[in-house]
N, C-alpha and C. Protein backbone atom coordinates (compact mmCIF):
# COMPACT_ATOMS: atom_id res chain seq x y z
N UNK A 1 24.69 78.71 92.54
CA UNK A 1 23.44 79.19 93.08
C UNK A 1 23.31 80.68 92.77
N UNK A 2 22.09 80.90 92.50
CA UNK A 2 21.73 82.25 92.09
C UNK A 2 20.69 83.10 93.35
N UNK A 3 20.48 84.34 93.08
CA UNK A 3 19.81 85.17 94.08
C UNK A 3 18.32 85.79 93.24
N UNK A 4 17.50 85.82 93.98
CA UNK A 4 16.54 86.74 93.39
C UNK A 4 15.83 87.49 94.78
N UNK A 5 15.46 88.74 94.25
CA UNK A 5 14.87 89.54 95.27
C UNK A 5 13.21 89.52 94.84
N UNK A 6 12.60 88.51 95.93
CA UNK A 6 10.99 88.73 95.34
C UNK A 6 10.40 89.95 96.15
N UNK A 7 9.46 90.61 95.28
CA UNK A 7 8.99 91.73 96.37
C UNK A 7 7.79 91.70 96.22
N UNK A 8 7.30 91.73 97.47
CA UNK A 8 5.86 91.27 98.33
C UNK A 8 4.89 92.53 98.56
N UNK A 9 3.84 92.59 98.25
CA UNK A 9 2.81 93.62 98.08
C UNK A 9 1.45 93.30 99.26
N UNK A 10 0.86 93.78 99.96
CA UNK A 10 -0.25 93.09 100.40
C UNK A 10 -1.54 94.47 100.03
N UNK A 11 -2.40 94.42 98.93
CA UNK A 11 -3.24 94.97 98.61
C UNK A 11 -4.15 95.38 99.22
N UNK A 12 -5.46 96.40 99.20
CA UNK A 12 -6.02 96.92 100.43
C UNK A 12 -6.81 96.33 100.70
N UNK A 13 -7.13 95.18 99.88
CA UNK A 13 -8.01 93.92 100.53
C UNK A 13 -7.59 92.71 101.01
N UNK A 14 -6.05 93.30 101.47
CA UNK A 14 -5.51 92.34 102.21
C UNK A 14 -5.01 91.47 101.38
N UNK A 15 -4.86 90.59 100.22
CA UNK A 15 -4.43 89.67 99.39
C UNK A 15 -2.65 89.90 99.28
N UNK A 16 -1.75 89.22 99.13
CA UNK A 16 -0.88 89.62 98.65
C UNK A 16 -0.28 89.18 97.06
N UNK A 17 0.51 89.98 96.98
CA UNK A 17 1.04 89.52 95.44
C UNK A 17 2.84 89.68 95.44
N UNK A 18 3.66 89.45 94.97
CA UNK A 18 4.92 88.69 95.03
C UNK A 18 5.31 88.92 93.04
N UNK A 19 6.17 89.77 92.86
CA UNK A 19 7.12 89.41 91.79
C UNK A 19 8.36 89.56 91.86
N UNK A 20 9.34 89.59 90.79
CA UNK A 20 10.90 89.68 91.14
C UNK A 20 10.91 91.19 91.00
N UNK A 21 11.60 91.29 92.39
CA UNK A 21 11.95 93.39 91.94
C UNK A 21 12.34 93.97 91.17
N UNK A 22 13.48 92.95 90.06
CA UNK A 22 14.23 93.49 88.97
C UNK A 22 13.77 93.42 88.28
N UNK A 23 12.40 92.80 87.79
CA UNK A 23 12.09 92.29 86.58
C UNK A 23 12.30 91.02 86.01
N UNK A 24 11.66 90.42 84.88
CA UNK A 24 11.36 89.02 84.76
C UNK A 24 12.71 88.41 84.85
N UNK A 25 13.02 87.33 84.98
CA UNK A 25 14.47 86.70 84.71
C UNK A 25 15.75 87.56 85.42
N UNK A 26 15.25 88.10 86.25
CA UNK A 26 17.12 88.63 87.08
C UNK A 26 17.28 87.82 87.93
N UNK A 27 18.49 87.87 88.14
CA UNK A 27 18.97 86.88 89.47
C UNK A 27 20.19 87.43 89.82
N UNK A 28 20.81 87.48 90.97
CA UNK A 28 22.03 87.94 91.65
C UNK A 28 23.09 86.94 91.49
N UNK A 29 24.26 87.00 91.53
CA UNK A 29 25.27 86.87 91.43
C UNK A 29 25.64 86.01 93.14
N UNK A 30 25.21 86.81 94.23
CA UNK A 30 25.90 86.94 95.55
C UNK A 30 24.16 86.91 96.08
N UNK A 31 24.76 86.72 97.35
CA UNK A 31 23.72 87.05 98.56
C UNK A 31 24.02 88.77 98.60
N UNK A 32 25.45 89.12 99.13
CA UNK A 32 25.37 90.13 98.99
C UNK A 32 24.88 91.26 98.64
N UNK A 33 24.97 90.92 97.14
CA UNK A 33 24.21 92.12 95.78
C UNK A 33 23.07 91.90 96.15
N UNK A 34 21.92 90.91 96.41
CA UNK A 34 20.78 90.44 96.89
C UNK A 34 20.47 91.73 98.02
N UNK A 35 20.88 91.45 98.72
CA UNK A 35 20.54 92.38 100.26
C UNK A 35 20.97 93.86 99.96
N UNK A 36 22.02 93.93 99.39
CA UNK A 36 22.36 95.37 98.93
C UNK A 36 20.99 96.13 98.44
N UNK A 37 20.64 95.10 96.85
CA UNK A 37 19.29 95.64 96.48
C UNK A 37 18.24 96.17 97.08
N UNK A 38 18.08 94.89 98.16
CA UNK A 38 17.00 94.90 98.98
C UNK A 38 16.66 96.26 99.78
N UNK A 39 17.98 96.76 99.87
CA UNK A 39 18.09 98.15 100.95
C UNK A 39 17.57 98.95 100.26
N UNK A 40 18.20 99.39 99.12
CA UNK A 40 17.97 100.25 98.08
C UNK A 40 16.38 100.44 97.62
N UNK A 41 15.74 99.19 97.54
CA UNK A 41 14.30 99.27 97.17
C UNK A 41 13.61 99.32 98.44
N UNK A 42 13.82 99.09 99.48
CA UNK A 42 13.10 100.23 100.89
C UNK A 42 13.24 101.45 100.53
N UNK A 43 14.53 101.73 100.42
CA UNK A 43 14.50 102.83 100.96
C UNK A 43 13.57 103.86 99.48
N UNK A 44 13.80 103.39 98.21
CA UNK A 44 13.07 104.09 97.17
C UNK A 44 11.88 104.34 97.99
N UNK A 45 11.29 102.96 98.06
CA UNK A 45 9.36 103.25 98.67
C UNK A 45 9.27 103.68 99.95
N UNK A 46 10.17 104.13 100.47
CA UNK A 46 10.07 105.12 101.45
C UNK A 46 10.47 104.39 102.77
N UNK A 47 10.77 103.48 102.32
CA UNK A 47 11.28 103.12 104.01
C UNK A 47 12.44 103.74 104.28
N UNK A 48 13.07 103.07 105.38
CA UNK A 48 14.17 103.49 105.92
C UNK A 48 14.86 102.54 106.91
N UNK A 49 16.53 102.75 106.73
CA UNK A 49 17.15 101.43 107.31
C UNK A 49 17.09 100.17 107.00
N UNK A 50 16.70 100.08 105.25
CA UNK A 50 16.43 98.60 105.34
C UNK A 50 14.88 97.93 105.38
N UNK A 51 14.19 98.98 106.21
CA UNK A 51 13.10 98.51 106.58
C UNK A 51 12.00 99.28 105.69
N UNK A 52 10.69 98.19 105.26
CA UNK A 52 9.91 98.73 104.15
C UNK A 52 8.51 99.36 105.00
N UNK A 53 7.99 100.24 103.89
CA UNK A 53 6.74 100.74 104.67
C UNK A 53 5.55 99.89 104.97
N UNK A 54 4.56 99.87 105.58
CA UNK A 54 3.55 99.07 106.12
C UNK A 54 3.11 98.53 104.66
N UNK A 55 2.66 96.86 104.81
CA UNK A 55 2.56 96.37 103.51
C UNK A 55 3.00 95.82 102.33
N UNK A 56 4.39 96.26 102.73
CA UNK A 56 5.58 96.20 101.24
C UNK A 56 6.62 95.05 102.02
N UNK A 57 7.22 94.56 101.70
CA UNK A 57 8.30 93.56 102.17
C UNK A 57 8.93 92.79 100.67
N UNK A 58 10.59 92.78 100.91
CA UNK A 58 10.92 91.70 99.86
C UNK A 58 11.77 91.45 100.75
N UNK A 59 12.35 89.59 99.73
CA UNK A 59 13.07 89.05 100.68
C UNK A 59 14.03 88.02 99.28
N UNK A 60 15.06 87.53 99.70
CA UNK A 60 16.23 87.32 98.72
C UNK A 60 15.89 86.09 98.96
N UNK A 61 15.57 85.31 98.03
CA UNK A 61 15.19 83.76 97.77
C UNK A 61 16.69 82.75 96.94
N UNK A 62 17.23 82.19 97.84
CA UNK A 62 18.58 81.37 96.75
C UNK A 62 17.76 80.40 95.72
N UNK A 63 18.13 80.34 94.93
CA UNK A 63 17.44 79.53 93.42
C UNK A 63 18.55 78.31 93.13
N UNK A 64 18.32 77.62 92.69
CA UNK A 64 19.62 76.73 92.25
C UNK A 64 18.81 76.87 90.34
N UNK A 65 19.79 76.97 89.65
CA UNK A 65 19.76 77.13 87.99
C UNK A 65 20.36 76.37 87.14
N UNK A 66 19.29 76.10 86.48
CA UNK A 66 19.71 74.25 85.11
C UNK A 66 20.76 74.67 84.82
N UNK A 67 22.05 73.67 84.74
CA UNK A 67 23.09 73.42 84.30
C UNK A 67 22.36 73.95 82.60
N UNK A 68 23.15 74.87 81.93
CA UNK A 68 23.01 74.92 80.15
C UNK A 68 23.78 74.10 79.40
């Protein structure tokens, strides 16, 4: 099982929008590294503790990935 951090936008007309924080095709390794990220990209957009500013939210989605 793999990790991805989707991060959640809600626009000023209220709509929201959702992509992967890392960019197309990343995925985590761990839950861990997942939530680690997660901190890290609050705190860039200005949150703090983890916690994102009004509007912004991501959240670590487990994926299961095709056998190659």
């Amino acid at each position: 099982m793999k990790w991805v951090l989707v991060y959640i936008i809600v626009g000023t007309l209220g709509e929201p929008s959702a992509v992967n924080a890392m960019g197309p095709k990343y995925f985590f390794d761990t839950m861990h590294d997942c939530f680690w990220m997660r901190e890290e990209v609050a705190n860039k957009l200005g949150g703090k503790d983890g916690y994102f500013p009004p509007g912004k939210q991501a959240i670590c989605v487990p994926v299961e990935m095709p056998s190659t």
